[in-house]
N, C-alpha and C. Protein backbone atom coordinates (compact mmCIF):
# COMPACT_ATOMS: atom_id res chain seq x y z
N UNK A 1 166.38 120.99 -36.36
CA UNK A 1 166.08 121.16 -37.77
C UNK A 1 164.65 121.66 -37.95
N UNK A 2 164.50 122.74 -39.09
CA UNK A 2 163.03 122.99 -39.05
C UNK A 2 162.63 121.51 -39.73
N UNK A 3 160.90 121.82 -39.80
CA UNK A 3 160.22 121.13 -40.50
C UNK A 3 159.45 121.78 -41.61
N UNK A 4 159.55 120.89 -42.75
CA UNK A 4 157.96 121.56 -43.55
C UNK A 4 156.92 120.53 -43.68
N UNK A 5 155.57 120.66 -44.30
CA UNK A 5 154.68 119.98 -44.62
C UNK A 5 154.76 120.15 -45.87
N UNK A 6 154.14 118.83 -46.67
CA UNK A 6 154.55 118.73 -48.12
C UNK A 6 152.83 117.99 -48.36
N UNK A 7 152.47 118.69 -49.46
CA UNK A 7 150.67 118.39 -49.59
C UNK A 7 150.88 117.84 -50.84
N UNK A 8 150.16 116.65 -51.51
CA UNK A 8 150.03 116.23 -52.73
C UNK A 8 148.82 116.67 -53.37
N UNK A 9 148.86 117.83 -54.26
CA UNK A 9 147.87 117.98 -54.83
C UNK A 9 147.44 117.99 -56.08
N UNK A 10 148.03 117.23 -56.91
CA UNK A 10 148.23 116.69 -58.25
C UNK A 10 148.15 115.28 -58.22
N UNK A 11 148.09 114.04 -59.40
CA UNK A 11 147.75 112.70 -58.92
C UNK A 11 148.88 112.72 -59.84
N UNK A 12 148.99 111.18 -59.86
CA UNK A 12 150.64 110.76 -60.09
C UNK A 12 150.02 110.02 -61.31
N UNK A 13 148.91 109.91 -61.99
CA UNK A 13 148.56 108.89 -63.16
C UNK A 13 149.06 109.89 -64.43
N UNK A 14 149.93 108.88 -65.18
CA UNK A 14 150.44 109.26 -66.39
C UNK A 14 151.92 109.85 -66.09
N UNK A 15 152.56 109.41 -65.08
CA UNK A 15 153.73 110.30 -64.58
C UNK A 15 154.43 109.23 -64.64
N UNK A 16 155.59 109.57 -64.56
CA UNK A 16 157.04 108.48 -64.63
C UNK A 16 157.35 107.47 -63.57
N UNK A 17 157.88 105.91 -63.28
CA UNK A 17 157.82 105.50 -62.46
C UNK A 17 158.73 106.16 -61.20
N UNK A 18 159.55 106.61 -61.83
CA UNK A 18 160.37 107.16 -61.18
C UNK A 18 159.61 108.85 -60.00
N UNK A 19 158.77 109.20 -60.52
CA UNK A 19 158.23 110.19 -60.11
C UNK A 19 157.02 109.49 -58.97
N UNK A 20 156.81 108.42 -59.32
CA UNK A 20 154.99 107.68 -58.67
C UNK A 20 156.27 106.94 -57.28
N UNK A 21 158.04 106.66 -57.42
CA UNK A 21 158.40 106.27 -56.71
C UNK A 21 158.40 107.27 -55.26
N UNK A 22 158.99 108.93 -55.87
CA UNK A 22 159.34 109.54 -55.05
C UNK A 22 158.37 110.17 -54.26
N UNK A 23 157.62 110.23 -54.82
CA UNK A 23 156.10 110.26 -53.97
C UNK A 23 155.79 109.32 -52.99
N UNK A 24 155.97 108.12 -53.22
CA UNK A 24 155.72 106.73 -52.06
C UNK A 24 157.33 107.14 -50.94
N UNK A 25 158.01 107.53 -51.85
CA UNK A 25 159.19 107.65 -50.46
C UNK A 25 158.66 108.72 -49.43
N UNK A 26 158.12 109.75 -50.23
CA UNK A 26 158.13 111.25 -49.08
C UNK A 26 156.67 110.69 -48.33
N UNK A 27 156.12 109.25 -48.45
CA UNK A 27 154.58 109.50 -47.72
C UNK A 27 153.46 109.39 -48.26
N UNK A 28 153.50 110.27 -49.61
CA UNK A 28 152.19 110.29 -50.24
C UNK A 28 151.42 109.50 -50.90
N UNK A 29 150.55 109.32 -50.74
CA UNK A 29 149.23 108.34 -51.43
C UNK A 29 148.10 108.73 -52.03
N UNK A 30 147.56 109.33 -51.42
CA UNK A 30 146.67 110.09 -51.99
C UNK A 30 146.37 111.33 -51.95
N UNK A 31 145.35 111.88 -52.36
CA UNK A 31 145.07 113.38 -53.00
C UNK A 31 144.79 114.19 -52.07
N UNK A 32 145.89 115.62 -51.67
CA UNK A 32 145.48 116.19 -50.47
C UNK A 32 145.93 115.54 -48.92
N UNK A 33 147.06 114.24 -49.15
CA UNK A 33 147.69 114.30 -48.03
C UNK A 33 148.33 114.81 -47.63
N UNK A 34 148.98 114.97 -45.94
CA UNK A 34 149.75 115.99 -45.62
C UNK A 34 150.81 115.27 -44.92
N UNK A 35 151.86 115.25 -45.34
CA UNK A 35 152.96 114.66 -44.36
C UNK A 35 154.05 115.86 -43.94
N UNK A 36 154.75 115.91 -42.90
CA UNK A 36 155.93 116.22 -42.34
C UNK A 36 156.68 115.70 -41.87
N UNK A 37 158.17 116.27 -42.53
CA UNK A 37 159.34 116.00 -43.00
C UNK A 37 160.43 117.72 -42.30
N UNK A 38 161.47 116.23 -42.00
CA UNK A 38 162.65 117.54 -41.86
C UNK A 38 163.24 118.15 -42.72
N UNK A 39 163.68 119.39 -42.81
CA UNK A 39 164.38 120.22 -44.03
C UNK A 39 166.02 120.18 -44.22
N UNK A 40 166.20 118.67 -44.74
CA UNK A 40 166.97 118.05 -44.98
C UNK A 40 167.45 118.15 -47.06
N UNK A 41 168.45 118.12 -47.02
CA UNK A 41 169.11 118.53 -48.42
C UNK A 41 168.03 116.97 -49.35
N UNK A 42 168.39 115.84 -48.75
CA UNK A 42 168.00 114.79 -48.83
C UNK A 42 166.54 114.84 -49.63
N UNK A 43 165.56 115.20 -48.38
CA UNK A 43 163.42 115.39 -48.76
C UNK A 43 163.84 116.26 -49.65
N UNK A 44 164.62 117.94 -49.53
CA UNK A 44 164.64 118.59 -50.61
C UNK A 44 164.76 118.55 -51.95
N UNK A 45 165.72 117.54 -52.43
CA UNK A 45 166.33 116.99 -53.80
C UNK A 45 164.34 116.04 -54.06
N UNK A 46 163.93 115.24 -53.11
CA UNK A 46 163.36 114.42 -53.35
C UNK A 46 162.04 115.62 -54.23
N UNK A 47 161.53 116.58 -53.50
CA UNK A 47 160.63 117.54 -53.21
C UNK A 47 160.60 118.18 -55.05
N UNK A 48 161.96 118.48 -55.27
CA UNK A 48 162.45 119.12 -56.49
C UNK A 48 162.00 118.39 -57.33
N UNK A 49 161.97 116.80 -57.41
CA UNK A 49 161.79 116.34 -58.38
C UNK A 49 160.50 115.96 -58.87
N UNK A 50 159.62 115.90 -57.79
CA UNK A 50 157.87 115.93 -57.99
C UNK A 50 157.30 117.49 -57.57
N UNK A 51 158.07 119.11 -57.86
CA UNK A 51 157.55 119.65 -57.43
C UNK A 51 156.12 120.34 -58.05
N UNK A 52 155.96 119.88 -59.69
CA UNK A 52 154.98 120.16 -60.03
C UNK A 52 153.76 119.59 -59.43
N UNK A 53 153.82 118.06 -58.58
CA UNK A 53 152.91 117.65 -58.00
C UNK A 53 152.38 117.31 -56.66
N UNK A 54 153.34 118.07 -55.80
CA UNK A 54 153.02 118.75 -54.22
C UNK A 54 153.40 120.22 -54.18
N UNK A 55 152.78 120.57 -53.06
CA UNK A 55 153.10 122.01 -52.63
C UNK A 55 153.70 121.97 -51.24
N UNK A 56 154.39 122.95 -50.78
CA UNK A 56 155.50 122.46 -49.24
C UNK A 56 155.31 124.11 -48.82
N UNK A 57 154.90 123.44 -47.51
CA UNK A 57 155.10 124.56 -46.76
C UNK A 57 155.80 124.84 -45.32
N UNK A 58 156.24 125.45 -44.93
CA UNK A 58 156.84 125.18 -43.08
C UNK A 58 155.69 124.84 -42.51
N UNK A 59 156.57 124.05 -41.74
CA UNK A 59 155.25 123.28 -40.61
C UNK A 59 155.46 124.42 -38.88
């Protein structure tokens, strides 16, 4: 499976719990972290739904 990297570069204050959740699932915490993840339908759906507040790129 490829991989991508997924960067948080937006903060999650004033955002939905539901949105501050899917962020703690994919990794992220704070501003400008970088996690990698497989390119799975799964991270993707997750990715879609905070995409105003990470950016993803192939790893």
């Amino acid at each position: 499976m490829a991989k991508i990297k997924v960067t948080k570069v937006k903060s999650a204050i004033n955002r939905t719990q539901n949105q501050k959740r899917t962020l703690e699932a994919l990794g992220l915490k704070k501003m400008g972290q970088v996690v990698e993840h497989e390119n799975t339908p799964n991270i993707l759906g997750m990715i879609n739904k905070v995409s105003h507040l990470v950016s993803v790129e192939e790893a």
